[in-house]
PDB file of N, CA and C in Angstrom:
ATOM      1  N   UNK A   1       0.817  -1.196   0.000  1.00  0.00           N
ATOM      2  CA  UNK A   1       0.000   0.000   0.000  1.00  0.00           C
ATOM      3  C   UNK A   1       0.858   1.256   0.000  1.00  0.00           C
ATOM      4  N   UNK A   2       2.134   1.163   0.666  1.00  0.00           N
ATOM      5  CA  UNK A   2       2.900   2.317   0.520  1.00  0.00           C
ATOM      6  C   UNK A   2       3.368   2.523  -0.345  1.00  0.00           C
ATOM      7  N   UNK A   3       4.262   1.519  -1.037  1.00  0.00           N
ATOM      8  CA  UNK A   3       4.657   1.638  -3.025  1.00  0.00           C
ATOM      9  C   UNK A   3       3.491   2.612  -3.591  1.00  0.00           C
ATOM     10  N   UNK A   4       2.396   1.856  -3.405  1.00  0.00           N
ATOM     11  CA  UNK A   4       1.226   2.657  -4.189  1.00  0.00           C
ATOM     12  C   UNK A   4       1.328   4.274  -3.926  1.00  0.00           C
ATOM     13  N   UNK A   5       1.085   4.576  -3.111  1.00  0.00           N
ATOM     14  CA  UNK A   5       0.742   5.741  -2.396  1.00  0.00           C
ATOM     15  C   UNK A   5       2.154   7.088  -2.783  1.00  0.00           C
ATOM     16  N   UNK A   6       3.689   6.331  -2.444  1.00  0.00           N
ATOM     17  CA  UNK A   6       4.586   6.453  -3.171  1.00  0.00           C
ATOM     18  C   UNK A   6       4.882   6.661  -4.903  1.00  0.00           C
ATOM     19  N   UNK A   7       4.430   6.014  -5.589  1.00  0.00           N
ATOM     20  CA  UNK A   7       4.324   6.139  -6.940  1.00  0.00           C
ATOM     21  C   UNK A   7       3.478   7.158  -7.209  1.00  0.00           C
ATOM     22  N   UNK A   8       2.219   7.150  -6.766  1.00  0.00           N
ATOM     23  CA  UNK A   8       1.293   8.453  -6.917  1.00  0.00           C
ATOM     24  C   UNK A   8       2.011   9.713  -6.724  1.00  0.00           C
ATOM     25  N   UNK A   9       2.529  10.171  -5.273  1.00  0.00           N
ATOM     26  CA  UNK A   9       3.458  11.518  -5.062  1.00  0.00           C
ATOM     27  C   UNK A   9       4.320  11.605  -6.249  1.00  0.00           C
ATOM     28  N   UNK A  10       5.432  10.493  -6.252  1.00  0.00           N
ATOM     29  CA  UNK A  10       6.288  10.546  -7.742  1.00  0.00           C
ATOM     30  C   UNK A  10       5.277  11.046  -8.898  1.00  0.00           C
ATOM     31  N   UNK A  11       5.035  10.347  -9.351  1.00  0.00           N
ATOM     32  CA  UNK A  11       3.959  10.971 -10.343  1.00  0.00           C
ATOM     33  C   UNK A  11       3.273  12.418  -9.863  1.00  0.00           C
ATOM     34  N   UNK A  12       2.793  12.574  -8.984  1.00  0.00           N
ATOM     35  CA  UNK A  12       2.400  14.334  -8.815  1.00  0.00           C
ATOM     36  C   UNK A  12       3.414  15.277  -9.064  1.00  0.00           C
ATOM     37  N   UNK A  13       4.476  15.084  -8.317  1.00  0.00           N
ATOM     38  CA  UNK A  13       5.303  15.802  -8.328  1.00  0.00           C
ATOM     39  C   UNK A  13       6.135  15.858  -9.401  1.00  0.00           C
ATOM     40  N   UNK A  14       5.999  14.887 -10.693  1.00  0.00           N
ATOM     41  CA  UNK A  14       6.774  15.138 -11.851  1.00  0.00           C
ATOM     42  C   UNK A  14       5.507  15.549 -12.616  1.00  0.00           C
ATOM     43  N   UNK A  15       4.607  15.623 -12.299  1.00  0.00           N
ATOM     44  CA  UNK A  15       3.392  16.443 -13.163  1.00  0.00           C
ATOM     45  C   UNK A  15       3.545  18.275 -12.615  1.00  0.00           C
ATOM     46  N   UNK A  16       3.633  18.374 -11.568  1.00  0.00           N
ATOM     47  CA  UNK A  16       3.725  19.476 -11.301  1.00  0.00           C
ATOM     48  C   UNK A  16       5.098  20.409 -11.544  1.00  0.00           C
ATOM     49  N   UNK A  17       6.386  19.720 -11.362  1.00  0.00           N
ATOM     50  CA  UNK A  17       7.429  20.436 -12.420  1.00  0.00           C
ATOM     51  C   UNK A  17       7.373  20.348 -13.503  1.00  0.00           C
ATOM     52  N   UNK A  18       6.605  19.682 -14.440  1.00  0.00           N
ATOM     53  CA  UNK A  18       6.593  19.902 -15.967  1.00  0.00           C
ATOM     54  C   UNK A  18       6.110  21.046 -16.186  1.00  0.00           C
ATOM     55  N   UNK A  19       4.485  20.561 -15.644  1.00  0.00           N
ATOM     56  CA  UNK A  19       3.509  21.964 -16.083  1.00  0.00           C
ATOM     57  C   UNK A  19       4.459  22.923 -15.545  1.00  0.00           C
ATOM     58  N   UNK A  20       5.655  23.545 -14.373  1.00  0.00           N
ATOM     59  CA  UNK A  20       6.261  24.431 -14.537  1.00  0.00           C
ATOM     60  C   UNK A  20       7.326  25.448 -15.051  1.00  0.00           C
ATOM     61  N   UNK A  21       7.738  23.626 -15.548  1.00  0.00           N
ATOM     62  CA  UNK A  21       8.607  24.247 -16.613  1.00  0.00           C
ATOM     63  C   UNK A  21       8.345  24.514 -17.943  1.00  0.00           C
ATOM     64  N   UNK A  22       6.998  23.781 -18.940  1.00  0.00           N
ATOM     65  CA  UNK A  22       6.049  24.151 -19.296  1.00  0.00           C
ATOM     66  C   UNK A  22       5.636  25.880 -19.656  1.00  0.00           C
ATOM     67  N   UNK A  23       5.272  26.674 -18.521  1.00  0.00           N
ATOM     68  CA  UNK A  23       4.766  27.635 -18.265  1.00  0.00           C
ATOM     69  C   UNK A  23       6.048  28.594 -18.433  1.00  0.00           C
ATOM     70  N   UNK A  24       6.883  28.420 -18.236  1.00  0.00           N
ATOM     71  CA  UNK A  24       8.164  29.036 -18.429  1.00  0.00           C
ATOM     72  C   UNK A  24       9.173  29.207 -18.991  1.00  0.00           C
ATOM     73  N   UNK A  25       9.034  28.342 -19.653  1.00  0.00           N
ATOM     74  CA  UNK A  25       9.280  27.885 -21.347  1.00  0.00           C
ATOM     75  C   UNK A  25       8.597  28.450 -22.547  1.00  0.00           C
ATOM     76  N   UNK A  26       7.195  28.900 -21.695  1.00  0.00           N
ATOM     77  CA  UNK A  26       6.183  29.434 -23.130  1.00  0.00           C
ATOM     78  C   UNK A  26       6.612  30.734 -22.662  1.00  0.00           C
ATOM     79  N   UNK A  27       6.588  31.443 -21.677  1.00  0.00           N
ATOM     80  CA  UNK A  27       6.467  32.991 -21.590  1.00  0.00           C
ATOM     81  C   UNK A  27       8.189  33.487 -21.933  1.00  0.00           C
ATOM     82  N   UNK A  28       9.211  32.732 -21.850  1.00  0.00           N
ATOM     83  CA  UNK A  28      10.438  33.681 -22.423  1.00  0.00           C
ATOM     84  C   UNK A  28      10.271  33.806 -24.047  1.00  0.00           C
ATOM     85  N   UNK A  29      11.001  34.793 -23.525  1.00  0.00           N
ATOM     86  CA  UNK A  29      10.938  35.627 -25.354  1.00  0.00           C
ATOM     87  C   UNK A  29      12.420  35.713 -25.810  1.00  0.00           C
ATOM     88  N   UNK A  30      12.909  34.725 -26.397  1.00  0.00           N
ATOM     89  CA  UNK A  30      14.035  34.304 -27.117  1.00  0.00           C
ATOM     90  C   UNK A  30      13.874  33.578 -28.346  1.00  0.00           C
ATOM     91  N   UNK A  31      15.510  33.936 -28.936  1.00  0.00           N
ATOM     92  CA  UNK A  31      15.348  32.570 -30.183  1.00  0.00           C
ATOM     93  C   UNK A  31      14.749  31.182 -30.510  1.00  0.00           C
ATOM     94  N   UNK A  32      14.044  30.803 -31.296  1.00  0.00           N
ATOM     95  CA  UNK A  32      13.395  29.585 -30.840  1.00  0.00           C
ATOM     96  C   UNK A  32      14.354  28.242 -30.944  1.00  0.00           C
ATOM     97  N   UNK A  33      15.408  28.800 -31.676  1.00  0.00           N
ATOM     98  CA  UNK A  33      16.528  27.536 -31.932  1.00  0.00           C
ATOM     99  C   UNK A  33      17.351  27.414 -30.405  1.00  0.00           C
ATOM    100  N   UNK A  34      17.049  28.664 -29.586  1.00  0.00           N
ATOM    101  CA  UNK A  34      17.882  28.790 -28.261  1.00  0.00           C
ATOM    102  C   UNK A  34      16.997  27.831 -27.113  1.00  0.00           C
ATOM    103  N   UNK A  35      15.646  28.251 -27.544  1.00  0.00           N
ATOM    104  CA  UNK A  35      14.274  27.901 -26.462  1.00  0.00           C
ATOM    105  C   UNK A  35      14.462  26.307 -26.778  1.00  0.00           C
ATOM    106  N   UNK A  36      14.301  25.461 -28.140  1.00  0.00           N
ATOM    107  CA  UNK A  36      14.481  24.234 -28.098  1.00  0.00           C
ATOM    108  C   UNK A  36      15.703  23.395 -27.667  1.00  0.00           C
ATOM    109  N   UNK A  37      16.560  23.895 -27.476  1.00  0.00           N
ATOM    110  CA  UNK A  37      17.779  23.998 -26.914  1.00  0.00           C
ATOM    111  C   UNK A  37      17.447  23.650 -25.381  1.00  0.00           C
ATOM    112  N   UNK A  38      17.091  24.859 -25.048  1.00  0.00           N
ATOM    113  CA  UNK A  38      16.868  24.586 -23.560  1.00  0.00           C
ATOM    114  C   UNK A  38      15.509  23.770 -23.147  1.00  0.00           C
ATOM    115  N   UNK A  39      15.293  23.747 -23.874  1.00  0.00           N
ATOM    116  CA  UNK A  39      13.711  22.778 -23.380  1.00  0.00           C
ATOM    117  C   UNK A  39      14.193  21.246 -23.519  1.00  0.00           C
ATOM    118  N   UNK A  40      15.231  21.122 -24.507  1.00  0.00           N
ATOM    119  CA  UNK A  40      15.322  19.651 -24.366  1.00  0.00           C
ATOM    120  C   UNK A  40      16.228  19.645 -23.398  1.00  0.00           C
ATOM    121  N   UNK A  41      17.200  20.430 -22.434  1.00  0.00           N
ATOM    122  CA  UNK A  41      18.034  20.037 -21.692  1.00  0.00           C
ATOM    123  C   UNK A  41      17.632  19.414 -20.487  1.00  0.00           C
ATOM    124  N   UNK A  42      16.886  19.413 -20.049  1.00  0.00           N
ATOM    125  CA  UNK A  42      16.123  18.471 -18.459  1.00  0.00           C
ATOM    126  C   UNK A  42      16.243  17.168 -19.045  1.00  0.00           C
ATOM    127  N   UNK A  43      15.958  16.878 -20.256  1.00  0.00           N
ATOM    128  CA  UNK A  43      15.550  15.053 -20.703  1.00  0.00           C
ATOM    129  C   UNK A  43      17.094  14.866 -20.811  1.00  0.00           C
ATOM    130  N   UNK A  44      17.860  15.291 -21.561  1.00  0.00           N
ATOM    131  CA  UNK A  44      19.264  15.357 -21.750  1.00  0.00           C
ATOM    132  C   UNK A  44      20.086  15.022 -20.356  1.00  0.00           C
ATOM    133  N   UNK A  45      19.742  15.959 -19.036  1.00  0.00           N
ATOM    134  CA  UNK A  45      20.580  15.811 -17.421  1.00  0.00           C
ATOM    135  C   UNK A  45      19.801  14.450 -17.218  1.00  0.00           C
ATOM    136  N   UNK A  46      19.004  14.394 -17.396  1.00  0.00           N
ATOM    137  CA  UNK A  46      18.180  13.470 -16.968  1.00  0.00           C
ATOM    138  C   UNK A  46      18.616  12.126 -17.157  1.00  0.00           C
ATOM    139  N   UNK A  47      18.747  11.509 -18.409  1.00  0.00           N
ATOM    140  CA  UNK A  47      19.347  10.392 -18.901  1.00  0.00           C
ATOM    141  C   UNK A  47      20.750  10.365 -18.484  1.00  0.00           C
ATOM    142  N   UNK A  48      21.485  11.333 -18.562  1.00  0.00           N
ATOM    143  CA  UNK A  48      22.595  11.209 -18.176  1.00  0.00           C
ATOM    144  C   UNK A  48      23.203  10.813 -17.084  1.00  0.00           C
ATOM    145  N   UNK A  49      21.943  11.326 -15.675  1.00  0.00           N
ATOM    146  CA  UNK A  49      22.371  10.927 -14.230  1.00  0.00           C
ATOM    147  C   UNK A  49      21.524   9.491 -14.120  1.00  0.00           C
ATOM    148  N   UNK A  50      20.703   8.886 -15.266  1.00  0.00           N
ATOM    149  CA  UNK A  50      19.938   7.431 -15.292  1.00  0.00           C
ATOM    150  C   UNK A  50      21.679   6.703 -15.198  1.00  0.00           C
ATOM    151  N   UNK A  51      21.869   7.136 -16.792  1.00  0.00           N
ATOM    152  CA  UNK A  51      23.072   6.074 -17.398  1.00  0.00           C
ATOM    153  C   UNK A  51      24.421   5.985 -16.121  1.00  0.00           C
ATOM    154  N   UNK A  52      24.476   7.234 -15.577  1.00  0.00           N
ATOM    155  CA  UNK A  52      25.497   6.799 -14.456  1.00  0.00           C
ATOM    156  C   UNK A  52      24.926   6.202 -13.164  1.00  0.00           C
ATOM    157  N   UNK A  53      23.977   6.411 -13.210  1.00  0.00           N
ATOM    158  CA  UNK A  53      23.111   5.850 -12.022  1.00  0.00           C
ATOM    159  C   UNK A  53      24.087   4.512 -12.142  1.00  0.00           C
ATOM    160  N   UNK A  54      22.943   3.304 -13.028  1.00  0.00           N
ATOM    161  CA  UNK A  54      23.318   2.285 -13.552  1.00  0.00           C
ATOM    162  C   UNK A  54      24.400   1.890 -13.780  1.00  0.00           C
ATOM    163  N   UNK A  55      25.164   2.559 -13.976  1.00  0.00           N
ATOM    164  CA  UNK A  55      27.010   1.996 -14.732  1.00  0.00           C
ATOM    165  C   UNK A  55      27.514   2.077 -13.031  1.00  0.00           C
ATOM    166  N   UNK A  56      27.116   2.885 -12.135  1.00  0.00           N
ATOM    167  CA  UNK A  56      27.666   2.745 -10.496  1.00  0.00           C
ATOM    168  C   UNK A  56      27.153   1.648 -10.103  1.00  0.00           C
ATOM    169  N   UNK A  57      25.858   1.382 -10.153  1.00  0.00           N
ATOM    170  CA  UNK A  57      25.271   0.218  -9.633  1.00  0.00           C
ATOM    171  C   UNK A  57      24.886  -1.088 -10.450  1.00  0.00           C
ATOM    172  N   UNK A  58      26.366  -0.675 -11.083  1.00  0.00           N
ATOM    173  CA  UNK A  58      25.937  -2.549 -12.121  1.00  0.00           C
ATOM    174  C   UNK A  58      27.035  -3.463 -11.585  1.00  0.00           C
ATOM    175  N   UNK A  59      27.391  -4.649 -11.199  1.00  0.00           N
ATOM    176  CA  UNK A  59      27.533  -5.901 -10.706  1.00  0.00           C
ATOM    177  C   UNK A  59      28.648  -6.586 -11.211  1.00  0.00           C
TER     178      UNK A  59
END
């Protein structure tokens, strides 16, 4: 029951930094080749601290 309950928060709380980064992403007023740039960089850190995650904790 706690996994459950756990996964839900996870999930809220990565719904609620999107929509904020989302929202903040639409209102700057820059280049759009700069804006896609930075919009893909979260998925980019992201994978990156997965793949080392994994390569520390592989066996």
């Amino acid at each position: 029951m706690l996994n459950i309950k756990r996964k839900y928060f996870t999930w809220a709380m990565l719904l609620l930094v999107g929509m904020g980064y989302f929202s903040v992403m639409s209102s700057l007023d820059m280049n759009y080749f700069l804006k896609s740039l930075i919009a893909i960089m979260p998925i980019q850190l992201g994978s990156v601290i997965y793949m080392t995650y994994l390569r520390w904790n592989q066996s």
